[in-house]
Every structure is written in structure tokens, then in C-alpha cells.
Protein backbone atom coordinates (compact mmCIF):
# COMPACT_ATOMS: atom_id res chain seq x y z
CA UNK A 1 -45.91 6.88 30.75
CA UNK A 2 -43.40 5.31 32.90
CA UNK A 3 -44.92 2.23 33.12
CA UNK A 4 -45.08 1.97 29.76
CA UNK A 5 -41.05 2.83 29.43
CA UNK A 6 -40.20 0.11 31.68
CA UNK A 7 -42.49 -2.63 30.67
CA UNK A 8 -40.88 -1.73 26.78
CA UNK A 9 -37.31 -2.12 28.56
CA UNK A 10 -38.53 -5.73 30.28
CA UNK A 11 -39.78 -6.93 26.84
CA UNK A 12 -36.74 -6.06 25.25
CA UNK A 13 -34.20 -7.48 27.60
CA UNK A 14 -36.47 -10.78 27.42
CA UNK A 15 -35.80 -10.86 23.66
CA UNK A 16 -32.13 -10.53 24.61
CA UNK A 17 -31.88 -13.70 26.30
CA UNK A 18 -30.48 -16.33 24.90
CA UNK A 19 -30.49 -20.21 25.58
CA UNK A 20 -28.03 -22.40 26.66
CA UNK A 21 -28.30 -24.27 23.42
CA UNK A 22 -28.10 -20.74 21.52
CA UNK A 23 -24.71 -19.91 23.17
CA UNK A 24 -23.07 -23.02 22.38
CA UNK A 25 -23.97 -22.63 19.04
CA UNK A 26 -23.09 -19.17 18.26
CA UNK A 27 -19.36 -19.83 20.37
CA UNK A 28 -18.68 -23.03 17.84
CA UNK A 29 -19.17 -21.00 14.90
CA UNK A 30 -16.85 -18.22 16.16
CA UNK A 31 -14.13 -21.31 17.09
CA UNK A 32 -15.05 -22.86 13.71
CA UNK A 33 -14.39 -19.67 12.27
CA UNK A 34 -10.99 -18.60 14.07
CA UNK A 35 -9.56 -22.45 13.11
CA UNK A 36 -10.57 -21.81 9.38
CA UNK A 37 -8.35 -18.30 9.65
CA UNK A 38 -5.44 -20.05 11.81
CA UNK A 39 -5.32 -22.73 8.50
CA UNK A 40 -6.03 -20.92 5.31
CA UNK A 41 -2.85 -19.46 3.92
CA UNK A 42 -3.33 -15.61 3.37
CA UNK A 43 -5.76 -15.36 6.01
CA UNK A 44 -5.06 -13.31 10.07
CA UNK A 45 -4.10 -15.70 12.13
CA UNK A 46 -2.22 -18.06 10.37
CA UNK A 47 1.45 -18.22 12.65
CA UNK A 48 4.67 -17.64 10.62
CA UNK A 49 6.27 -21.01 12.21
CA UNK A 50 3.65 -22.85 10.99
CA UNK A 51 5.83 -22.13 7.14
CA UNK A 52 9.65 -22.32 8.31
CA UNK A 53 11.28 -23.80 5.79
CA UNK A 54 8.62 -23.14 3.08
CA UNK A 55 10.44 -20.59 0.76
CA UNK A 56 13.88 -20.48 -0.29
CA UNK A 57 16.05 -17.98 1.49
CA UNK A 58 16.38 -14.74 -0.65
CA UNK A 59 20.69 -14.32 -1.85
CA UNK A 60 20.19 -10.63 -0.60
CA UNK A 61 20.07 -8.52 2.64
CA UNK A 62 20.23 -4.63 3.45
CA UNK A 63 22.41 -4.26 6.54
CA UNK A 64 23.10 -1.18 8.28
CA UNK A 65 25.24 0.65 11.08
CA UNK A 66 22.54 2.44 13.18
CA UNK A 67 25.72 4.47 14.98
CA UNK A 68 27.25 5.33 11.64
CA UNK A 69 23.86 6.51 10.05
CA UNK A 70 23.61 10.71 10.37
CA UNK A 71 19.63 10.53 9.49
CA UNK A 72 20.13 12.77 6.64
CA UNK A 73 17.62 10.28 4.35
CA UNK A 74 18.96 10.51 1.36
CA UNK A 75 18.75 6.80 1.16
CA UNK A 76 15.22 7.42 1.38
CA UNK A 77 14.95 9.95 -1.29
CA UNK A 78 16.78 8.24 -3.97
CA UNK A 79 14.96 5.09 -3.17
CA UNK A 80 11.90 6.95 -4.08
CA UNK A 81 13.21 8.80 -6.94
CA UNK A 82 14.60 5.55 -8.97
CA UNK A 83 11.22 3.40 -8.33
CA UNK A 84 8.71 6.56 -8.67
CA UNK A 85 10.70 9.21 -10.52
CA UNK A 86 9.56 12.17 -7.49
CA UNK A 87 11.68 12.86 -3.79
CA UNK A 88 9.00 11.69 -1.72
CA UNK A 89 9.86 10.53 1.77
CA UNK A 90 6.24 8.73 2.01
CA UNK A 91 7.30 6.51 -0.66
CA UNK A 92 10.37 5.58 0.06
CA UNK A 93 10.46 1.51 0.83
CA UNK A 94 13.48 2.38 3.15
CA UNK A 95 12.65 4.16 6.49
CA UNK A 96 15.12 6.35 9.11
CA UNK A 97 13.35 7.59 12.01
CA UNK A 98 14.55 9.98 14.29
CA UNK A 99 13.64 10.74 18.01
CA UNK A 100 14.25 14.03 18.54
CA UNK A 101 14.36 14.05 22.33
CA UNK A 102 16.33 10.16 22.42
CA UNK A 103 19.97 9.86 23.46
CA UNK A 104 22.53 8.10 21.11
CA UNK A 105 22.22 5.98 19.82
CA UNK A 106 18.34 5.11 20.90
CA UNK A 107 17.85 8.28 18.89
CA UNK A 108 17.65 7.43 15.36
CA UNK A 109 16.83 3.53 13.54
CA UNK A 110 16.83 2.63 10.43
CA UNK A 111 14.19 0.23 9.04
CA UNK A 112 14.96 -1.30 5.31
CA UNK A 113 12.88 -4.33 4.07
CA UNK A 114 14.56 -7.45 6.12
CA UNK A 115 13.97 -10.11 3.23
CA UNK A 116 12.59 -12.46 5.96
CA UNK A 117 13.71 -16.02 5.56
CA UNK A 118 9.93 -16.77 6.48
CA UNK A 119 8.17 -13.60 5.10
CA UNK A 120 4.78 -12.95 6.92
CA UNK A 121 3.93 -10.30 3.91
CA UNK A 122 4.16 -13.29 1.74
CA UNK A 123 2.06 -15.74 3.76
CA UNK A 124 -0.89 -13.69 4.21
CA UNK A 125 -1.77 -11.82 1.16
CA UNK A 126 -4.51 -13.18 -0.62
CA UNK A 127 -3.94 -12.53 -3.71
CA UNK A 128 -0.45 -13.81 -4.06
CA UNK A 129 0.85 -10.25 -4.83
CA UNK A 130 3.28 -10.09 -2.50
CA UNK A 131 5.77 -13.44 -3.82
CA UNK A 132 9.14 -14.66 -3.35
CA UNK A 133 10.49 -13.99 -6.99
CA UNK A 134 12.89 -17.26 -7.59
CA UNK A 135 14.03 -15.75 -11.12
CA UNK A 136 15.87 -12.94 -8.95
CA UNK A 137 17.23 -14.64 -6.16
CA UNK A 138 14.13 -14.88 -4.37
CA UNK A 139 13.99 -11.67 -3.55
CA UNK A 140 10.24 -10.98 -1.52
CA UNK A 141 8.41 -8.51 -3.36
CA UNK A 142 5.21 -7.07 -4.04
CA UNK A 143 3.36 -7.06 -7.49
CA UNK A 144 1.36 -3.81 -7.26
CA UNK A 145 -0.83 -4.87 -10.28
CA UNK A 146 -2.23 -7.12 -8.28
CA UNK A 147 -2.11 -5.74 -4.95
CA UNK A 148 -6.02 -5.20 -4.13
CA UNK A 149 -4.88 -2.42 -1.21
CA UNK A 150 -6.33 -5.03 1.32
CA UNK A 151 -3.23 -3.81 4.10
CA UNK A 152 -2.73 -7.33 5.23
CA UNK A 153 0.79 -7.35 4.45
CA UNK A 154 1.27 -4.33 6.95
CA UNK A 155 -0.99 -5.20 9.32
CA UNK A 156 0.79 -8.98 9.41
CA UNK A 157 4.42 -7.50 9.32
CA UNK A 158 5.60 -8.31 12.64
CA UNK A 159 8.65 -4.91 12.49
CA UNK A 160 7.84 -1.55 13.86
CA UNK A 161 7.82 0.18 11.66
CA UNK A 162 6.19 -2.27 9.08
CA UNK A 163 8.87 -2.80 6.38
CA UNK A 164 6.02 -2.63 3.81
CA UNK A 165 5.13 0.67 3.08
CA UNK A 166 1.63 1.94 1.58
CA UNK A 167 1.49 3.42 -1.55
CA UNK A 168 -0.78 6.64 -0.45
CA UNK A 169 -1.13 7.91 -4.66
CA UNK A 170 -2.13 3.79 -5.74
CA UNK A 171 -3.61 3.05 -2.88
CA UNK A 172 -1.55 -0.19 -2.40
CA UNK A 173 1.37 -1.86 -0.96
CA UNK A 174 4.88 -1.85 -1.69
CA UNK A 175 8.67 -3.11 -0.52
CA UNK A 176 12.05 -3.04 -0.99
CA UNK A 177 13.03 -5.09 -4.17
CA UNK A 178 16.72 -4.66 -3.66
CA UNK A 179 16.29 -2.18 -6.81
CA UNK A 180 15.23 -5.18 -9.23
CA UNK A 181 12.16 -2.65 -10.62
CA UNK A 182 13.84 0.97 -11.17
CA UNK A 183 11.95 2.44 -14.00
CA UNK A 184 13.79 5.72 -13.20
CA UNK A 185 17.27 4.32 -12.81
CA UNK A 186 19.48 3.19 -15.56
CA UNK A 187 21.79 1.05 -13.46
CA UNK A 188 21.11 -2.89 -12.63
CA UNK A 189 19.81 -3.38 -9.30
CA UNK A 190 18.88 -7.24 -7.40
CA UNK A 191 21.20 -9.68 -7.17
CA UNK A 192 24.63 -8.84 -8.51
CA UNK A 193 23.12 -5.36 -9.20
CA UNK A 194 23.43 -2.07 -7.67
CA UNK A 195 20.87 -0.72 -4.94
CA UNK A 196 19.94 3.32 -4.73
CA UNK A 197 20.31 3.69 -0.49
CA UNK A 198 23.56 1.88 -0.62
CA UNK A 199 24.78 3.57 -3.53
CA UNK A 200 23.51 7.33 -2.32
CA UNK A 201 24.64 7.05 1.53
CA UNK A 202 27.07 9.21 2.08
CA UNK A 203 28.73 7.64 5.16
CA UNK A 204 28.51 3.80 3.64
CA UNK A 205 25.96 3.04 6.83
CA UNK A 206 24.13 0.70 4.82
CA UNK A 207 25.65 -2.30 2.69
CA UNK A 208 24.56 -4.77 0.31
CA UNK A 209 25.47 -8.41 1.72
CA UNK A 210 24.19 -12.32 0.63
CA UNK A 211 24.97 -14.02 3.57
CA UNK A 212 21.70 -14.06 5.58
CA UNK A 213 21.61 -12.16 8.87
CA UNK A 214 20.01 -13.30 12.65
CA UNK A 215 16.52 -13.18 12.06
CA UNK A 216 16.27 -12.81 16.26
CA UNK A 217 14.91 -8.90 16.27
CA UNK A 218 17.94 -6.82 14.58
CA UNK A 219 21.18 -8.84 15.75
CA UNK A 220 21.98 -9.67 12.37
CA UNK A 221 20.96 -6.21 10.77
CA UNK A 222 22.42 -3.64 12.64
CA UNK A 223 25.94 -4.43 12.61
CA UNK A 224 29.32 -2.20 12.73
CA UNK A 225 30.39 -0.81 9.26
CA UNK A 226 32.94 1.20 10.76
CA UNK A 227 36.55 1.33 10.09
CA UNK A 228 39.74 3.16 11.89
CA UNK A 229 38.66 6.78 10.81
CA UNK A 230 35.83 6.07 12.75
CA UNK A 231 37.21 5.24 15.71
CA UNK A 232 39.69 7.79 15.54
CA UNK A 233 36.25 9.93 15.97
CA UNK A 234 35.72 7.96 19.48
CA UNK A 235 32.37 6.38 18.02
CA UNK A 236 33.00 3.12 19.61
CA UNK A 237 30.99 0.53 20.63
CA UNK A 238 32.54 -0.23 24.11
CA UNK A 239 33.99 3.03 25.90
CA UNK A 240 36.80 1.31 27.00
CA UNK A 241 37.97 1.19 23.68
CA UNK A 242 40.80 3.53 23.19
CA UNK A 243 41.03 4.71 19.57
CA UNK A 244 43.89 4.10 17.61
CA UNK A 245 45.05 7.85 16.87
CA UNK A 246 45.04 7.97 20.75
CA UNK A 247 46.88 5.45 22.00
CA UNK A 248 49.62 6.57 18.73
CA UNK A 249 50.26 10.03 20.74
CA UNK A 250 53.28 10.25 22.79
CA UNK A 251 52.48 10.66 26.58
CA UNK A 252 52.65 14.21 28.08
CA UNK A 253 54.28 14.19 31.36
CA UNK A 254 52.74 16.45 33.80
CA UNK A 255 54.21 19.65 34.52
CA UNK A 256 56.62 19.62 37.65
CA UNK A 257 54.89 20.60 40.90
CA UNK A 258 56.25 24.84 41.61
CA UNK A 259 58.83 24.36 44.81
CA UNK A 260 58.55 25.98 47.09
């Protein structure tokens, strides 16, 4: 019986083997294969760099003030409630996470859609459902009718978190859209429009702007939206800022040393 087990295990690593020839064949289809990805449009592995300067840049950006934002979410709640008509935090396209054992201001980021100038959500879909809509200031969105659910947009989103979200009741994916699509909203969102998170914060931590930000990481996203009052709290950026209600108050002489 043991013979027989290990002439079984010769015979089958002999069938294993493979040429020379064999391995040069099978490695130039996987190259073959890994060039026809890196090319076709929609497809992993195409680099965003290879499309700068494809797509117009979108005439709207979310900013935000990371220090000024209290995580309360209700940014993310309405944003749910005027696209989906339900509170849902899972399907909000606008994300705060908190890090309940970080230190100030590590502890908390905010994650809205970044409108990329060159949008990798946009690139690889392969369906064209996620498009740069130039009749509303070519705002990147995603067209959930014909989002197939493939997850290449999130998978291809190069921000942690991913700034498209998945749809976990449709089974698809969805973005930001500046508020263009608000079934459950009776206000004008996009362009010129009004948006739900900026609308609902109640410190004003995120704002509405046209002028696009530094696409290097979040330079040009996270940005101070504080003014005097906030200061006046001490929540500066530099701690040798003095705030201005301080440096207002008369100076207190010290008490005279008791003689003795």
C-alpha cells in the first residue's frame, strides 16, 4: 500500500511539470493580459495620469474644517434623508469618522465626495454609470440605473475611506451629487443650488466653494472656516497664537511680595 501511495504521488508530480516552452507561453498571456487591463478604459489597472486633462473640472467642491467639525453627523443624516427619504448613516454619501481613543485633532475626519479633477470612479466603471454630468457643472456622479453593483468605483477610489459609498438596499454604488438629485428635498441643490450637509451643520464646518482645491491628499480640503469667536475659544492652529479676547484684557499685576 505504500508503494502504491508514492508511485501515485511520482505520477502526479510528473504531470505537473511543465516545459520551458509551456512557461513562456502561459507568462505572455498573463503580460498580454495585464497590458490589455493597463489600456482599456474602465478596466483595473488603467493609471489615473494616464487621463489628466481628460474631463472638464467640476464648478463645485465640499470643503471642510476638520478642527471645527464636533462629529455630531447630522450632515450625514440629512444627506441621507433628502436623497433616500430615511436617517440612515450607511447611506449617507458624506462620511465623519471618529477615533475614539485619537487625540485632537487626529481624532475625528471628515470624508465628502472630492469631485476629483481626474475622477478614478469615472475612469473605470464599465458601464459609464458613474459620468461627469456637463449639463450641471460637471459635477461626477453616479447613474444608479445603470450601475451593475460591479464595486469598481470603490475598489479604484484611491481615498480612505472610498468617497463612493455602496448602496447596501440596491445593491449599487453611489456619490455625492452636490444635492443635484434630492427627491426628498424641495430646495435646488448643484451648482448655484443649495447642498443638505452644508445647509444642516450646525457649526458651518463644511462650505460650498467653486474654486478647485489641492488635489495633493487633503491640502486643499481641509481648510480653516473659523472666525474670531473661534479663536476666542483658543482653537487655533498654531499655539502661539494668542486669541484676540486675550490679548484685549488688561494685565494683572502680581500681588506685592508680604514684607517682612
Amino acid at each position: 500500500m505504500p508503494e502504491d501511495k508514492k508511485k501515485s504521488k511520482v505520477e502526479a508530480s510528473e504531470k505537473k511539470k511543465y516545459s520551458r516552452r509551456d512557461f513562456l507561453a502561459i507568462s505572455g498571456t498573463v503580460v498580454a493580459a495585464d497590458l490589455l487591463m493597463t489600456a482599456t478604459p474602465g478596466i483595473k489597472g488603467a493609471t489615473a495620469e494616464a487621463y489628466q486633462g481628460s474631463y472638464p473640472e467640476s464648478r463645485g467642491y465640499l470643503v471642510y474644517d476638520s478642527k471645527k467639525c464636533i462629529g455630531c453627523t447630522t450632515c450625514m443624516l440629512s444627506c441621507s434623508t433628502v436623497h433616500y427619504g430615511e436617517q440612515s448613516l450607511s447611506l449617507a454619501r458624506i462620511q465623519i469618522i471618529q477615533d475614539s481613543w485619537g487625540k485632537f485633532p487626529e481624532d475625528l475626519q471628515v470624508a465628502p465626495c472630492r469631485q476629483c479633477v481626474t475622477p478614478p470612479c469615472v475612469i473605470h466603471c464599465p458601464v459609464d454609470a458613474a459620468y461627469v454630468d456637463t449639463e450641471n457643472g460637471n459635477v461626477r456622479r453616479i447613474d444608479e440605473e445603470k450601475c451593475i453593483g460591479c464595486g469598481a468605483c470603490l475598489e479604484m477610489c484611491p481615498q480612505q475611506p472610498h468617497r463612493t459609498v455602496w448602496n447596501h438596499k440596491k445593491g449599487k454604488s453611489s456619490k455625492c451629487d452636490l444635492c443635484i438629485d434630492t427627491p426628498y428635498w424641495n430646495e435646488k441643490g448643484g451648482i448655484g443650488g443649495k447642498q443638505a450637509c452644508v445647509e444642516s451643520c450646525p457649526v458651518k464646518a463644511i462650505r460650498f466653494v467653486q474654486e478647485t482645491p489641492d488635489q495633493t491628499e487633503k491640502n486643499g480640503y481641509d481648510v480653516n472656516l473659523r472666525n474670531e469667536h473661534w479663536l476666542n475659544l483658543g482653537l487655533v492652529d498654531d499655539s502661539r497664537v494668542v486669541p484676540p479676547i486675550m490679548e484685549k484684557r488688561p494685565v494683572i499685576a502680581p500681588p506685592p511680595e508680604p514684607g517682612f
